[in-house]
C-alpha atoms as a PDB file:
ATOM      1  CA  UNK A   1    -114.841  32.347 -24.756  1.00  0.00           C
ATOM      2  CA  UNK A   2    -111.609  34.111 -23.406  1.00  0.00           C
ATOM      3  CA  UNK A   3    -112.739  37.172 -21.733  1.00  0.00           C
ATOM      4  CA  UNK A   4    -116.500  36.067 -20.837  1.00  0.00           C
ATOM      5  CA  UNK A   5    -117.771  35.773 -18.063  1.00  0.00           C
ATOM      6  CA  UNK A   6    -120.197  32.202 -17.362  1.00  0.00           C
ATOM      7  CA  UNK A   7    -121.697  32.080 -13.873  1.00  0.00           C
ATOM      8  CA  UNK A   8    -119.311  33.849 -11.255  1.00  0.00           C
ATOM      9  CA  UNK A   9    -116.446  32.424 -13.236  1.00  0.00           C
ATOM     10  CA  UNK A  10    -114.350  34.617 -15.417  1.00  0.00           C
ATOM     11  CA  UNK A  11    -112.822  32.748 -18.655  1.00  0.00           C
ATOM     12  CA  UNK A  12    -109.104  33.646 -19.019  1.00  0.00           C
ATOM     13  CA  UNK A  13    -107.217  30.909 -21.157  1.00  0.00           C
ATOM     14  CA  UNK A  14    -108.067  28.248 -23.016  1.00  0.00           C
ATOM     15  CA  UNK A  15    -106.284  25.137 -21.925  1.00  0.00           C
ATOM     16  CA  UNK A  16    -107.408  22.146 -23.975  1.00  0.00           C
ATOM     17  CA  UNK A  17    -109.861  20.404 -26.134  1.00  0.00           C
ATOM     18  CA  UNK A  18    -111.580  16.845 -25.697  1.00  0.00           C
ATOM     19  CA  UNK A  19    -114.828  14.865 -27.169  1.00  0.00           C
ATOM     20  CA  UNK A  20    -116.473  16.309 -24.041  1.00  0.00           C
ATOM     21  CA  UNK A  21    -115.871  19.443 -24.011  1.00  0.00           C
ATOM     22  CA  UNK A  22    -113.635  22.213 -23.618  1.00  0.00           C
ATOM     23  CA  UNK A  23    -111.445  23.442 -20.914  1.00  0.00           C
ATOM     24  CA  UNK A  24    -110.365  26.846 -19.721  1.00  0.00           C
ATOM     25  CA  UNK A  25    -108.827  28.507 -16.619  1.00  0.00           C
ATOM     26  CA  UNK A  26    -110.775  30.800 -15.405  1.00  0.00           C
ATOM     27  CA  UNK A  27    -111.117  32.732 -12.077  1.00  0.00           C
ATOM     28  CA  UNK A  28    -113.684  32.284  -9.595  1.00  0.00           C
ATOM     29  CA  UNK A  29    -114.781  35.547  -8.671  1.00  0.00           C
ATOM     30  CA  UNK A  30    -116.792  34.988  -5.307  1.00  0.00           C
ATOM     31  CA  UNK A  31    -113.616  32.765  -3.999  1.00  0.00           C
ATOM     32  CA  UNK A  32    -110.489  34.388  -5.831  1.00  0.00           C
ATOM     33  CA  UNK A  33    -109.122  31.475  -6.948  1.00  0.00           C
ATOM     34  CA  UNK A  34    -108.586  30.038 -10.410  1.00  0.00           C
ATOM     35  CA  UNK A  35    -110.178  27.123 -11.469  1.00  0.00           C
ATOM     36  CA  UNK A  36    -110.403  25.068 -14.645  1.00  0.00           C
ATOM     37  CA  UNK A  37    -113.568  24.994 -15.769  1.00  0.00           C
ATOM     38  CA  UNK A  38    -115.098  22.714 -18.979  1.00  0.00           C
ATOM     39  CA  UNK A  39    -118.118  23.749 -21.105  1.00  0.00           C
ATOM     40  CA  UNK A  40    -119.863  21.259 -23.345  1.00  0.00           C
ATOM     41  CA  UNK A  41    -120.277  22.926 -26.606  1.00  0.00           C
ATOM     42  CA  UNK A  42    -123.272  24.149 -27.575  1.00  0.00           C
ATOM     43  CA  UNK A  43    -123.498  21.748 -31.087  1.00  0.00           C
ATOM     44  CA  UNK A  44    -123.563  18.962 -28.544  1.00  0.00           C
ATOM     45  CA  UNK A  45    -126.166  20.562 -26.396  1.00  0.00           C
ATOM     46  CA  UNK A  46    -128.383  18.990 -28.290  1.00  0.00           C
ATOM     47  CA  UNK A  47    -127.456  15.644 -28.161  1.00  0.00           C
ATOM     48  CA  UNK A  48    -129.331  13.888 -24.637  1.00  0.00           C
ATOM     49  CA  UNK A  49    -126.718  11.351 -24.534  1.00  0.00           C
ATOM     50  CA  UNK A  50    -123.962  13.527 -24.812  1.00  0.00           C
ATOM     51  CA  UNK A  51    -125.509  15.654 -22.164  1.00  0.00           C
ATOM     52  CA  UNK A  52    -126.140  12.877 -20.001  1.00  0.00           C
ATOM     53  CA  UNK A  53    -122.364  11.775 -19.928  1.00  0.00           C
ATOM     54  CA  UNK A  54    -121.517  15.230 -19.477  1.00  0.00           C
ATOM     55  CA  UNK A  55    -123.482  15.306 -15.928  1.00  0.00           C
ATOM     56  CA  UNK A  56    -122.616  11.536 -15.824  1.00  0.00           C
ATOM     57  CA  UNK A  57    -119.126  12.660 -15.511  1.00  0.00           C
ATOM     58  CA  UNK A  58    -119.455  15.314 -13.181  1.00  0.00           C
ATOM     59  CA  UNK A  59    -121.649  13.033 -10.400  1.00  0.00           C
ATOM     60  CA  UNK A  60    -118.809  10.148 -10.689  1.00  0.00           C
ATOM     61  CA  UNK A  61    -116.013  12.300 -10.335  1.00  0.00           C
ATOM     62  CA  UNK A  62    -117.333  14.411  -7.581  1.00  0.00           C
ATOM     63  CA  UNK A  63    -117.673  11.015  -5.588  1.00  0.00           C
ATOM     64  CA  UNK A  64    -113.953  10.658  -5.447  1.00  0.00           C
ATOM     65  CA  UNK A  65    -111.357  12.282  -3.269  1.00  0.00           C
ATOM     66  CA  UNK A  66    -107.908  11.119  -3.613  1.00  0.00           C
ATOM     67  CA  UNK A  67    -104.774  13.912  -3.956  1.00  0.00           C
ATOM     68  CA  UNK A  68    -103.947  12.791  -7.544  1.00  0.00           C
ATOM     69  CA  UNK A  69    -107.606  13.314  -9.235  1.00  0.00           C
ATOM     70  CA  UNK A  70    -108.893  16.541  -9.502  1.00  0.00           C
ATOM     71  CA  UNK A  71    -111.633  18.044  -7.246  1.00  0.00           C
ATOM     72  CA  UNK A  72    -114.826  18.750  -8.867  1.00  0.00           C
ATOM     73  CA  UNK A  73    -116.534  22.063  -7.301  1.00  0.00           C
ATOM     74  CA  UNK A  74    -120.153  22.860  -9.064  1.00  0.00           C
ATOM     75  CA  UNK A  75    -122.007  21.276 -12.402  1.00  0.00           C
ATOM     76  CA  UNK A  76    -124.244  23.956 -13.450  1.00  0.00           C
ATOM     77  CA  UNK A  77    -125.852  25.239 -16.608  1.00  0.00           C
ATOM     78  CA  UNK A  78    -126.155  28.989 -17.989  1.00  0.00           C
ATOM     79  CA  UNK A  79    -127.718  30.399 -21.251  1.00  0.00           C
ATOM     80  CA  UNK A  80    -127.559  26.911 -22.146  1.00  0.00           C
ATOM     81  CA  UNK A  81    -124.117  26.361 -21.945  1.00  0.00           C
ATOM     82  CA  UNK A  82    -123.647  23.140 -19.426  1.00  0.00           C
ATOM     83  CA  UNK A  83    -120.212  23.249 -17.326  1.00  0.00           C
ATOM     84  CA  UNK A  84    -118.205  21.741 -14.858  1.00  0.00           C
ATOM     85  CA  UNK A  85    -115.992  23.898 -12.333  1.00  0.00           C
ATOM     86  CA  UNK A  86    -113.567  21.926 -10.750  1.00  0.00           C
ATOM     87  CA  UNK A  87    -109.749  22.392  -9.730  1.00  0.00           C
ATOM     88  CA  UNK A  88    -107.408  24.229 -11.366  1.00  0.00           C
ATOM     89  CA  UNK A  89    -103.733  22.405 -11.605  1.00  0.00           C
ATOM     90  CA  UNK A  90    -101.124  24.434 -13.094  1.00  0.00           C
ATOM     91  CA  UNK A  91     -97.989  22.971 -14.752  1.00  0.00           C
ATOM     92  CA  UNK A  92     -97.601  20.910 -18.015  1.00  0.00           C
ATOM     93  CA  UNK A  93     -99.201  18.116 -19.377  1.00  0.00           C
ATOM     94  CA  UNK A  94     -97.273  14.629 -18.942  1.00  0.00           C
ATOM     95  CA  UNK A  95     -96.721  14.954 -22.836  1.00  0.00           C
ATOM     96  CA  UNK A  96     -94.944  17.913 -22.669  1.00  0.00           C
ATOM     97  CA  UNK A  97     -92.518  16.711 -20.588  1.00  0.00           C
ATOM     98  CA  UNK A  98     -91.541  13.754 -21.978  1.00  0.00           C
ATOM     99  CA  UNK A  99     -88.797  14.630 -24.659  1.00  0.00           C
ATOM    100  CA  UNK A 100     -88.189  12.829 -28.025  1.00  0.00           C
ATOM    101  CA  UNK A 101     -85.684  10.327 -25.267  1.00  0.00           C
ATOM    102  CA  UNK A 102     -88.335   9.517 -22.581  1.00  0.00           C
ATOM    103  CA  UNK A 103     -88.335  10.667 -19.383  1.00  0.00           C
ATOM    104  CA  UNK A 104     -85.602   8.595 -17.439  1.00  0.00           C
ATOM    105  CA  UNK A 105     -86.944   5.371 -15.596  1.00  0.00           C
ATOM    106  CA  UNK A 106     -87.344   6.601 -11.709  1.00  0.00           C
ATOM    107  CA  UNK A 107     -89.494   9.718 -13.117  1.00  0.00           C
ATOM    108  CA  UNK A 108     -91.291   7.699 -15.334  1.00  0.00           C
ATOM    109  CA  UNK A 109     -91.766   5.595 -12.321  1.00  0.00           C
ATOM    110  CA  UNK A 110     -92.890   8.003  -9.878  1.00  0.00           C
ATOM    111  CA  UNK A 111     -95.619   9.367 -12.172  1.00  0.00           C
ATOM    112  CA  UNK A 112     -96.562   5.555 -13.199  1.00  0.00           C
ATOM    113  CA  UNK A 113     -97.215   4.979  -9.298  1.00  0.00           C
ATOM    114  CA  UNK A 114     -99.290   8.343  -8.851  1.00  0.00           C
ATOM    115  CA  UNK A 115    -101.358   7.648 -12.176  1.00  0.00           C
ATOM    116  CA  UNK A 116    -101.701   3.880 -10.386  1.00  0.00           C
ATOM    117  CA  UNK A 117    -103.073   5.065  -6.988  1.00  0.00           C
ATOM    118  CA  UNK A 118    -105.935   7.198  -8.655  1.00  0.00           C
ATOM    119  CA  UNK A 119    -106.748   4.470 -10.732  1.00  0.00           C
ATOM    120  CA  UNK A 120    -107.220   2.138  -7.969  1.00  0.00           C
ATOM    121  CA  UNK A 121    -109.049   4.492  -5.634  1.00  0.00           C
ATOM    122  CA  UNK A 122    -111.851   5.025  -8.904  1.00  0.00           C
ATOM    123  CA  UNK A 123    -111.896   1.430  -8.975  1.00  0.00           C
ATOM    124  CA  UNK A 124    -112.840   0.902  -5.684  1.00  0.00           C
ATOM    125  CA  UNK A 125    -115.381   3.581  -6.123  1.00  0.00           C
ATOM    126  CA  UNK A 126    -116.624   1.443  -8.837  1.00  0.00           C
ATOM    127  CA  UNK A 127    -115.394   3.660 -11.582  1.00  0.00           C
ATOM    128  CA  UNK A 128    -113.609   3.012 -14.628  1.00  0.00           C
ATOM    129  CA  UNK A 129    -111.310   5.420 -16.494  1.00  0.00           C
ATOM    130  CA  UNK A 130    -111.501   5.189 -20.044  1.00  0.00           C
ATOM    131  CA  UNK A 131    -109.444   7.973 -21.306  1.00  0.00           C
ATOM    132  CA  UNK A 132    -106.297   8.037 -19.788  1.00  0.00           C
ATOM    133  CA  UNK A 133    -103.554   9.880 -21.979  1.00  0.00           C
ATOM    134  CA  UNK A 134    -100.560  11.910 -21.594  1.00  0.00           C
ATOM    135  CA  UNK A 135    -102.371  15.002 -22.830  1.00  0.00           C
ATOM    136  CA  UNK A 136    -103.534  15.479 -19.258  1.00  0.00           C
ATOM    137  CA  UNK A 137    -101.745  17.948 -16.621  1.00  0.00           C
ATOM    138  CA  UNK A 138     -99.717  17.150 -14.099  1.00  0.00           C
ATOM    139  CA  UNK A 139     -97.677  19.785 -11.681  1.00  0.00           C
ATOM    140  CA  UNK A 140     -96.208  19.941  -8.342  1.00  0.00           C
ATOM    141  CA  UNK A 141     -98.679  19.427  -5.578  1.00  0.00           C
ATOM    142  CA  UNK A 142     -97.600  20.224  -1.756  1.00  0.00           C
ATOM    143  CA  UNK A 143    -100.832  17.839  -1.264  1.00  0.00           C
ATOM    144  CA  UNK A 144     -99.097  14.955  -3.265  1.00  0.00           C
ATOM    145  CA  UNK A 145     -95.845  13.259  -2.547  1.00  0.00           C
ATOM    146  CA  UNK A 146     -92.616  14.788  -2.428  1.00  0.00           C
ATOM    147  CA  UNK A 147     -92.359  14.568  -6.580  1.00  0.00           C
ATOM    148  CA  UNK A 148     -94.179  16.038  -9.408  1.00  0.00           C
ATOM    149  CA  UNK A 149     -97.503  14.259  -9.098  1.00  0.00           C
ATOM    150  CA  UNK A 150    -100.291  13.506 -12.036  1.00  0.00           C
ATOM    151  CA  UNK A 151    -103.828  14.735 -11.516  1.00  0.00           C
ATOM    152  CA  UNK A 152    -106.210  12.344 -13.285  1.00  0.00           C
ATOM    153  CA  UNK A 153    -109.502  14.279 -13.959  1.00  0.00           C
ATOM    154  CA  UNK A 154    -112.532  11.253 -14.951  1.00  0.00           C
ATOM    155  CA  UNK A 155    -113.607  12.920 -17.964  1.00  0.00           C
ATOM    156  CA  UNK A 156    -114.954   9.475 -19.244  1.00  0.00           C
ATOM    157  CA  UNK A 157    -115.833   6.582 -17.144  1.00  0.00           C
ATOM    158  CA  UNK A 158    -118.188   3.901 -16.767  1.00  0.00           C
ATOM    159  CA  UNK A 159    -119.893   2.633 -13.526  1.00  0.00           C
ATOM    160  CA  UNK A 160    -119.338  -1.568 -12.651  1.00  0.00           C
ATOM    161  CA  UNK A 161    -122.872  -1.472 -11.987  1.00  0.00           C
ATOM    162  CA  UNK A 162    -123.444   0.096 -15.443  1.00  0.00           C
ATOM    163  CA  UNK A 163    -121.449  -2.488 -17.213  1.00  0.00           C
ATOM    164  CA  UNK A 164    -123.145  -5.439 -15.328  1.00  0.00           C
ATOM    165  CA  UNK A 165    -126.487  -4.090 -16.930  1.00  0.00           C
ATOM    166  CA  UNK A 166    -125.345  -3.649 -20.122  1.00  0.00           C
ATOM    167  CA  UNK A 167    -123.854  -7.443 -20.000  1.00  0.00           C
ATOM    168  CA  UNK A 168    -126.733  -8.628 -18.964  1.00  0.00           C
ATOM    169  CA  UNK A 169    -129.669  -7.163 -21.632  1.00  0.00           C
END
């Protein structure tokens, strides 16, 4: 998709892969800023269920606002390719920085208590984070603390209310 254009949102790089979805940077042309932006692929289209999560996933994390999980800007659908525009957070992925030694104990630390705060603030929201991994970016945010902080975007969750029901029938 490098190069195309889907909505006002020009695809530039593609920066990862997931069971929901891809994600690219791309540039929002009416606000000239760069965004990540992640399209469900059109194979799973098809699927209801995965579509439903998909939207599922936009509605939950669009209810949070903390500055260590990513900001979710539109949902929206073209040529029947369903996306979600949300913030764009440049740096490397926690994985990538952690060498074959670790990362020493007070930086491990620092990102363990960032990762921690988003966590809670979902679970107060009533939302539950189910695919937490290293693979996810993390950079330095002027919004954050004074150290590198870890964006946590929801890309699978599960409402309390949701799992009541399901414990229930």
């Amino acid at each position: 998709m490098t190069g195309q254009t889907i909505g006002h949102y020009k695809i530039l790089e593609q920066l990862g892969a997931g069971g929901m979805g891809v994600v690219y940077k791309a540039l929002d042309r009416h606000l000239d800023r760069f965004i990540a932006i992640k399209v469900l692929p059109p194979e799973k289209v098809a699927d209801p269920e995965r579509k439903r999560r998909f939207v599922q996933e936009a509605k939950a994390a669009s209810a949070l606002n903390h500055p260590n999980i990513i900001t979710i800007y539109d949902i929206a659908s073209e040529n029947g390719r369903d996306f979600i525009a949300m913030e764009y957070v440049p740096g490397k992925a926690l994985n990538q920085l952690i060498t074959r030694k670790g990362l020493p104990v007070g930086e491990a630390l620092k990102y363990a208590v960032q990762i921690a705060d988003a966590l809670a603030a979902a679970h107060a929201a009533g939302i539950i984070h189910r695919d937490l991994k290293q693979a996810h970016r993390s950079s330095l945010s002027a919004r954050s603390y004074p150290y590198p902080s870890s964006k946590t975007p929801f890309n699978t969750h599960r409402s309390r209310a949701r799992r009541k029901r399901q414990r229930l029938t």
